[in-house]
C-alpha atoms as a PDB file:
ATOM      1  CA  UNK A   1      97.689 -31.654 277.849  1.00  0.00           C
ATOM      2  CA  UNK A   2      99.024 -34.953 276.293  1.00  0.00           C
ATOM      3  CA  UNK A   3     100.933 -36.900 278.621  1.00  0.00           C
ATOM      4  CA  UNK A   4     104.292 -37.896 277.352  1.00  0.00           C
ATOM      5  CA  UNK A   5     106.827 -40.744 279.050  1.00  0.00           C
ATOM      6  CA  UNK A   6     110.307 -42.016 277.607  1.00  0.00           C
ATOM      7  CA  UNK A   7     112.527 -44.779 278.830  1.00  0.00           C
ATOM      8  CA  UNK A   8     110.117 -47.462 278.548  1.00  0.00           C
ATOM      9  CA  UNK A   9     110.047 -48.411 275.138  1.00  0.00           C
ATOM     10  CA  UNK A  10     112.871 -49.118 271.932  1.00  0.00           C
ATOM     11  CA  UNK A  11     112.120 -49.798 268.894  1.00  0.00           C
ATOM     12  CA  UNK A  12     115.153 -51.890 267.381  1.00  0.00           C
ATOM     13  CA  UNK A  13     116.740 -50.464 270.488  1.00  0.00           C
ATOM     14  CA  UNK A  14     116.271 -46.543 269.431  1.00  0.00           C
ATOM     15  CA  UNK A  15     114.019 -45.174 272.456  1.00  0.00           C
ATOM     16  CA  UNK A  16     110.770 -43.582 271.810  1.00  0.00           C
ATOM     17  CA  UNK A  17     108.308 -41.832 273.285  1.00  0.00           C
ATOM     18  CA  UNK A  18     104.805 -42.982 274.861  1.00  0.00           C
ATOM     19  CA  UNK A  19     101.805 -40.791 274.579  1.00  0.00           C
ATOM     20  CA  UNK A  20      98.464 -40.753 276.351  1.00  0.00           C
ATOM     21  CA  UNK A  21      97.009 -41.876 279.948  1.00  0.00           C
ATOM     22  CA  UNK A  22      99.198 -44.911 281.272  1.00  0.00           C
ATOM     23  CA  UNK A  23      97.119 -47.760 281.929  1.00  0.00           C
ATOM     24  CA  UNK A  24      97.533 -50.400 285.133  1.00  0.00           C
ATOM     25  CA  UNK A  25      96.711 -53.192 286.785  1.00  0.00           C
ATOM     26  CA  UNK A  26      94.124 -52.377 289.792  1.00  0.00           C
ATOM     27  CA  UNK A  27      93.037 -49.237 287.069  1.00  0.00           C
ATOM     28  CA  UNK A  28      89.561 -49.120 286.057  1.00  0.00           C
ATOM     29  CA  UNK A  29      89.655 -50.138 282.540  1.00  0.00           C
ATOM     30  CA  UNK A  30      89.177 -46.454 280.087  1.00  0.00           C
ATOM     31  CA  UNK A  31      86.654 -46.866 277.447  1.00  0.00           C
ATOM     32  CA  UNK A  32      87.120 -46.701 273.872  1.00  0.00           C
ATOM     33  CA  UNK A  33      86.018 -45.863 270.256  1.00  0.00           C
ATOM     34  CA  UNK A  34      87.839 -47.885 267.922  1.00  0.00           C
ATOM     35  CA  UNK A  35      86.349 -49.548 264.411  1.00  0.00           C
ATOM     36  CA  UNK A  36      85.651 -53.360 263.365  1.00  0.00           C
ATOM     37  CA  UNK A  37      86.177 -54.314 260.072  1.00  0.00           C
ATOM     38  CA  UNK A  38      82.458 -53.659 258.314  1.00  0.00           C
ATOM     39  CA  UNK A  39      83.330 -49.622 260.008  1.00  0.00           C
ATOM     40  CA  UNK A  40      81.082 -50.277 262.772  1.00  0.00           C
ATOM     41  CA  UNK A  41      81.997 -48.730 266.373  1.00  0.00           C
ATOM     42  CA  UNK A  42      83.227 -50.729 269.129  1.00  0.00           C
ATOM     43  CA  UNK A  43      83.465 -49.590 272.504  1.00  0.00           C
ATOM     44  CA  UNK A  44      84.656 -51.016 275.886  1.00  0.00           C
ATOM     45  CA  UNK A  45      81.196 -51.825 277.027  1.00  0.00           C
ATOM     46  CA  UNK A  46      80.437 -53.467 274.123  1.00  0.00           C
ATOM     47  CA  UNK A  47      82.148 -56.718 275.575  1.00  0.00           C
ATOM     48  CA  UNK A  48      80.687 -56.249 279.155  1.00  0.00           C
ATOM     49  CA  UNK A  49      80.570 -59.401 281.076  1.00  0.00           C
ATOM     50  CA  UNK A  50      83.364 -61.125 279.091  1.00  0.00           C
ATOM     51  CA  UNK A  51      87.029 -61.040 280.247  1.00  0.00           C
ATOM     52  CA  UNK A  52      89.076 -59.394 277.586  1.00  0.00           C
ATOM     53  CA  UNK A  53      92.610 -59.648 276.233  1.00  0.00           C
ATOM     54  CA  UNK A  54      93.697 -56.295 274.258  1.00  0.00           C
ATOM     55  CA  UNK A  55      96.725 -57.131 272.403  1.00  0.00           C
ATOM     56  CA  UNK A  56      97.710 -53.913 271.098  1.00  0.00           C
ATOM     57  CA  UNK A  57     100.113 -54.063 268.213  1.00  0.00           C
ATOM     58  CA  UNK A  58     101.494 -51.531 265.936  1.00  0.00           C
ATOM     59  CA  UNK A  59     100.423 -53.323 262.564  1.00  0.00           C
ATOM     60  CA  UNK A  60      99.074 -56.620 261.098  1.00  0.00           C
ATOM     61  CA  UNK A  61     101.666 -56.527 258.489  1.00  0.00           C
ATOM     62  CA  UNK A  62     104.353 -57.172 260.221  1.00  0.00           C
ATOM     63  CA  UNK A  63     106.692 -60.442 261.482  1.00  0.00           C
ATOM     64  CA  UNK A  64     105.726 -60.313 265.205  1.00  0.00           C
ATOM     65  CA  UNK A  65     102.087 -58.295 265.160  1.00  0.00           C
ATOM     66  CA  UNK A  66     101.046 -61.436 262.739  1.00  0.00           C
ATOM     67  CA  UNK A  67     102.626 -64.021 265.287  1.00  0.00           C
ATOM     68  CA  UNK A  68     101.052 -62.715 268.125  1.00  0.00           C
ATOM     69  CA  UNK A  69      97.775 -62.138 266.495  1.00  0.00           C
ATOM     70  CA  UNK A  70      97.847 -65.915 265.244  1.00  0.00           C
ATOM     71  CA  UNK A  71      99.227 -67.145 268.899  1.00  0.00           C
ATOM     72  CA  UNK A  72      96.619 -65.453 270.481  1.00  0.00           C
ATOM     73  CA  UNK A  73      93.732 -66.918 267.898  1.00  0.00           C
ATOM     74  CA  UNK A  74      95.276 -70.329 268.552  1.00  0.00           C
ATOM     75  CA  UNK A  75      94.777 -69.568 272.619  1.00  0.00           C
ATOM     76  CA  UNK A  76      91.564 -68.870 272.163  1.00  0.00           C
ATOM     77  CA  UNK A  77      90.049 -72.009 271.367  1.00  0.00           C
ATOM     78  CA  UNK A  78      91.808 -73.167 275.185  1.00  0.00           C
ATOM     79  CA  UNK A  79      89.458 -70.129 276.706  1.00  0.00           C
ATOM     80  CA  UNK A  80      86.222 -70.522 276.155  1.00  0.00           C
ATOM     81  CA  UNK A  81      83.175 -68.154 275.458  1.00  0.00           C
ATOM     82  CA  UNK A  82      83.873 -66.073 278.842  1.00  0.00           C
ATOM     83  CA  UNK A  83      86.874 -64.530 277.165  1.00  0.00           C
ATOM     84  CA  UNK A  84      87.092 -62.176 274.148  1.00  0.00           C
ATOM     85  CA  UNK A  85      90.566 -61.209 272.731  1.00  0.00           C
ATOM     86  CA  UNK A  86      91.329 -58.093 270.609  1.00  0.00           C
ATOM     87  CA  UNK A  87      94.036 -56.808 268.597  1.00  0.00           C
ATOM     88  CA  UNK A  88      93.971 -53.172 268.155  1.00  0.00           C
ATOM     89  CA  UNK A  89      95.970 -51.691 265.855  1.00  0.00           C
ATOM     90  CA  UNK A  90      96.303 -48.362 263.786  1.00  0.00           C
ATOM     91  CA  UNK A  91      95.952 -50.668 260.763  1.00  0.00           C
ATOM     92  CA  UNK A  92      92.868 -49.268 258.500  1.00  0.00           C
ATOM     93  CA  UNK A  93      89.673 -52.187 258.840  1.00  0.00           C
ATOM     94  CA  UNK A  94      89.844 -53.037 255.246  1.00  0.00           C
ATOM     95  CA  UNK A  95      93.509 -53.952 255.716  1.00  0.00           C
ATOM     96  CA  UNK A  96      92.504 -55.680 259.126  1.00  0.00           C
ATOM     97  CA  UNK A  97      89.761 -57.297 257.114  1.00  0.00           C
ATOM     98  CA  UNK A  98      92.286 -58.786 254.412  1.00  0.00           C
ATOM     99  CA  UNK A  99      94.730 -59.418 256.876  1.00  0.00           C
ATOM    100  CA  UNK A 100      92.325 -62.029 259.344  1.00  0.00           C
ATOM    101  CA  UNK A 101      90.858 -63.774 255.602  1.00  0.00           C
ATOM    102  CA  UNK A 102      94.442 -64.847 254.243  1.00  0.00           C
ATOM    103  CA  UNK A 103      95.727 -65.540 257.701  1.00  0.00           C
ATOM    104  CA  UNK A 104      92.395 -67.774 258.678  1.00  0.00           C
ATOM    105  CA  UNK A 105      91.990 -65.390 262.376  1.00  0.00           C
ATOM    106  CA  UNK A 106      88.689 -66.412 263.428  1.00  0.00           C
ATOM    107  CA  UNK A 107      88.976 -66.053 267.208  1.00  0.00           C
ATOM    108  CA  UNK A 108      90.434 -62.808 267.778  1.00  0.00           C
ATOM    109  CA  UNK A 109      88.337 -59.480 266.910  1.00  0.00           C
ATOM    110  CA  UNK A 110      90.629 -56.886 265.151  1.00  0.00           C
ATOM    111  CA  UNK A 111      89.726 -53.348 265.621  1.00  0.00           C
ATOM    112  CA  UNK A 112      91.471 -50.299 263.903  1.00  0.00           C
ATOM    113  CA  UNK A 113      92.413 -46.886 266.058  1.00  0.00           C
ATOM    114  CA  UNK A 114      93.379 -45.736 263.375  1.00  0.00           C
ATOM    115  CA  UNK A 115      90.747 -42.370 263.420  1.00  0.00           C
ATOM    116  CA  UNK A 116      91.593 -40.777 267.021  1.00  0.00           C
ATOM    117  CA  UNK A 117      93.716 -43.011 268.792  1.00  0.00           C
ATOM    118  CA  UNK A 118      91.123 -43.248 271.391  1.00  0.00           C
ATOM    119  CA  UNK A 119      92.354 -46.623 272.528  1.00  0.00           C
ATOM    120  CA  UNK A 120      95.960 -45.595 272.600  1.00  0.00           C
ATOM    121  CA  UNK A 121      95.716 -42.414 274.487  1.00  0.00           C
ATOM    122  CA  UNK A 122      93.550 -44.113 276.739  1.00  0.00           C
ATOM    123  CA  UNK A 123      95.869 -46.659 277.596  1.00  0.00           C
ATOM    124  CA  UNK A 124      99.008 -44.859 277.256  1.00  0.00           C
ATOM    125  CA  UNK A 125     100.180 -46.667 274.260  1.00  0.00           C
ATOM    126  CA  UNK A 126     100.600 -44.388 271.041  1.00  0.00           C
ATOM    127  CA  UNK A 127     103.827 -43.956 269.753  1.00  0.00           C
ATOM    128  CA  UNK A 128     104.460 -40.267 268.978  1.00  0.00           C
ATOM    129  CA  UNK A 129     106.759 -40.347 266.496  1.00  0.00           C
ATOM    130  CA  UNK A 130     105.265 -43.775 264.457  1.00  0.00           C
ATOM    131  CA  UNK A 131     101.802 -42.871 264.923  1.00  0.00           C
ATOM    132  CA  UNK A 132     101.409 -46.484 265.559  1.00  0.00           C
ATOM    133  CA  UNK A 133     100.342 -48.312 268.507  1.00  0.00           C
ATOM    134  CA  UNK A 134     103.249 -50.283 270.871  1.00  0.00           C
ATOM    135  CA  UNK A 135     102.897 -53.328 271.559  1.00  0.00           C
ATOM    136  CA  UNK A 136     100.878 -54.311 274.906  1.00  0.00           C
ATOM    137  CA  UNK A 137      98.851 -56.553 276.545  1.00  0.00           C
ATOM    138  CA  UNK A 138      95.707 -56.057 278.604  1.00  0.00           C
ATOM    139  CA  UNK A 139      93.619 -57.771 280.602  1.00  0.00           C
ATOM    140  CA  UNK A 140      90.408 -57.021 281.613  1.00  0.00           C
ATOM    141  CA  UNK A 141      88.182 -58.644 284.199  1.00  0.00           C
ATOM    142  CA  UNK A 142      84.623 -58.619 284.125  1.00  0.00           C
ATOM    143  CA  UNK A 143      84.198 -56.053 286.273  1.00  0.00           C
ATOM    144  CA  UNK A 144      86.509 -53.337 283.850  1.00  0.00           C
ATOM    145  CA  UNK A 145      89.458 -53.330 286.417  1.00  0.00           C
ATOM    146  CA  UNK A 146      92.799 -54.596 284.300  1.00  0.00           C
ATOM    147  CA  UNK A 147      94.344 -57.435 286.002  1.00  0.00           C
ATOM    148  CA  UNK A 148      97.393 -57.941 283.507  1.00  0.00           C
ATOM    149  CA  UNK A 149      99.034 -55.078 282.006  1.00  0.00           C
ATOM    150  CA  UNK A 150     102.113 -55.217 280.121  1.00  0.00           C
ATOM    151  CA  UNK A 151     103.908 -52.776 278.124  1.00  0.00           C
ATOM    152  CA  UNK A 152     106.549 -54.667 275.751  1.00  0.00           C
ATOM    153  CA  UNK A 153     110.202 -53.085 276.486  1.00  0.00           C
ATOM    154  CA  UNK A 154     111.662 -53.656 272.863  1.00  0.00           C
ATOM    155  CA  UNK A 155     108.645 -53.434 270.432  1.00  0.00           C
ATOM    156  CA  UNK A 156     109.961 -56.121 267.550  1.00  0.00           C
ATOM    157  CA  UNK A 157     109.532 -58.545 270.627  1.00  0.00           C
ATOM    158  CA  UNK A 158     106.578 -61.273 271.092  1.00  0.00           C
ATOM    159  CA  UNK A 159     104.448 -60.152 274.743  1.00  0.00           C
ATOM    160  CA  UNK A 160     104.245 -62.777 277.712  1.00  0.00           C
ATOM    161  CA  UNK A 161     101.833 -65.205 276.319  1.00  0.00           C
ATOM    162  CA  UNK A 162     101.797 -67.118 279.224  1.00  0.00           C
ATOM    163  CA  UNK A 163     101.117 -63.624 282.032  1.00  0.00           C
ATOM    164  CA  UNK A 164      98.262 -62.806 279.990  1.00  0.00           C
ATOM    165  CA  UNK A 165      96.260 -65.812 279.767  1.00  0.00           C
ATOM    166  CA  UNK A 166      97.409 -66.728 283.321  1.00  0.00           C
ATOM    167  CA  UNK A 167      95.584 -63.527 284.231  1.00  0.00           C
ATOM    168  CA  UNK A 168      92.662 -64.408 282.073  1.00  0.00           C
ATOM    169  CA  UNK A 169      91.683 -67.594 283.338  1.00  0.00           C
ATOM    170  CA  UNK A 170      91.691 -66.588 286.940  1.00  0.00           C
ATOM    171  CA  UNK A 171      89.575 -63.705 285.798  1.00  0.00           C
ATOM    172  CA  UNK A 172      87.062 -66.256 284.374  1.00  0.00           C
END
C-alpha cells in the first residue's frame, strides 16, 4: 500500500498530497532506478563513495527548478570531486538533455523518474495529483545515511542552499 501524507506541502498555497516512503536524516539512503540523459540506468550505488546532493525538482522548465539547478551547478565548482549533485526530475532525458545544453549545466547530473517514480516513492516525494516530483533536498554521506533532508513547504520556493551544502562539506 502507497503511503500517502498531507499538510506538508502547497503548491501556490493549495495543499497537496505526498506519496511514497518518507525519507530522513539518520535513514539509510533507499536506492533508485532513475535514467541519464543517453537512457542509461542510474542507481544509488552508482555514486558510492561520493557525497551526494539530490535536488529533486518537479521540472527543468520552470522559473525556480532552472534557478536551483543553475545555483547548485555554480556550487559545485566550491565542492570538489568528493561530491556529486543530482537533479531528479519527472522531466523526460531528452528534455533534460536540451535543458543542461542551452542552460550550459555541466556540474550537476540530471536524471529523469519519469518511468516508475522509483526515486520519488522512495523518498517520499511524488506528488499525487501532478505526477511530478516536489521539490527537496538530500544529502547523502558516503556511507548512504542522509545527513540533510529537506522537504520544501511551498513548492514555487528556492530550497536552503546554504543547509545543504553545510551538510555536504562536513560529510566530505
Amino acid at each position: 500500500m502507497t503511503t500517502e501524507r498531507t499538510g506538508i506541502i502547497t503548491f501556490k498555497g493549495n495543499g497537496l498530497t505526498l506519496l511514497g516512503t518518507p525519507a530522513g536524516v539518520g535513514d539509510k539512503a533507499p536506492s533508485f532506478n532513475v535514467l541519464a540523459n543517453d537512457l542509461s540506468p542510474r542507481t544509488l550505488g552508482d555514486y558510492k563513495s561520493k557525497v551526494v546532493i539530490i535536488s529533486a525538482v518537479p521540472s527543468l522548465d520552470t522559473g525556480v527548478c532552472d534557478m536551483e539547478t543553475r545555483r547548485f551547478n555554480q556550487e559545485a565548482a566550491n565542492l570538489g570531486e568528493d561530491v556529486k549533485i543530482l537533479t531528479v526530475s519527472c522531466d523526460l532525458p531528452f528534455a533534460q538533455a536540451r535543458w543542461c545544453g542551452a542552460a550550459g549545466v555541466q556540474a550537476v547530473e540530471t536524471l529523469s523518474d519519469h518511468k516508475d517514480l522509483s526515486f520519488g516513492m522512495a523518498y517520499g516525494v511524488v506528488i499525487k495529483e501532478l505526477r511530478l516530483l516536489t521539490r527537496a533536498v538530500f544529502v547523502v554521506d558516503r556511507n548512504g545515511t542522509i545527513t540533510h533532508a529537506q522537504i520544501v513547504p511551498e513548492v514555487t520556493t528556492e530550497p536552503d542552499y546554504a543547509g545543504a551544502i553545510a551538510a555536504a562539506k562536513k560529510a566530505i
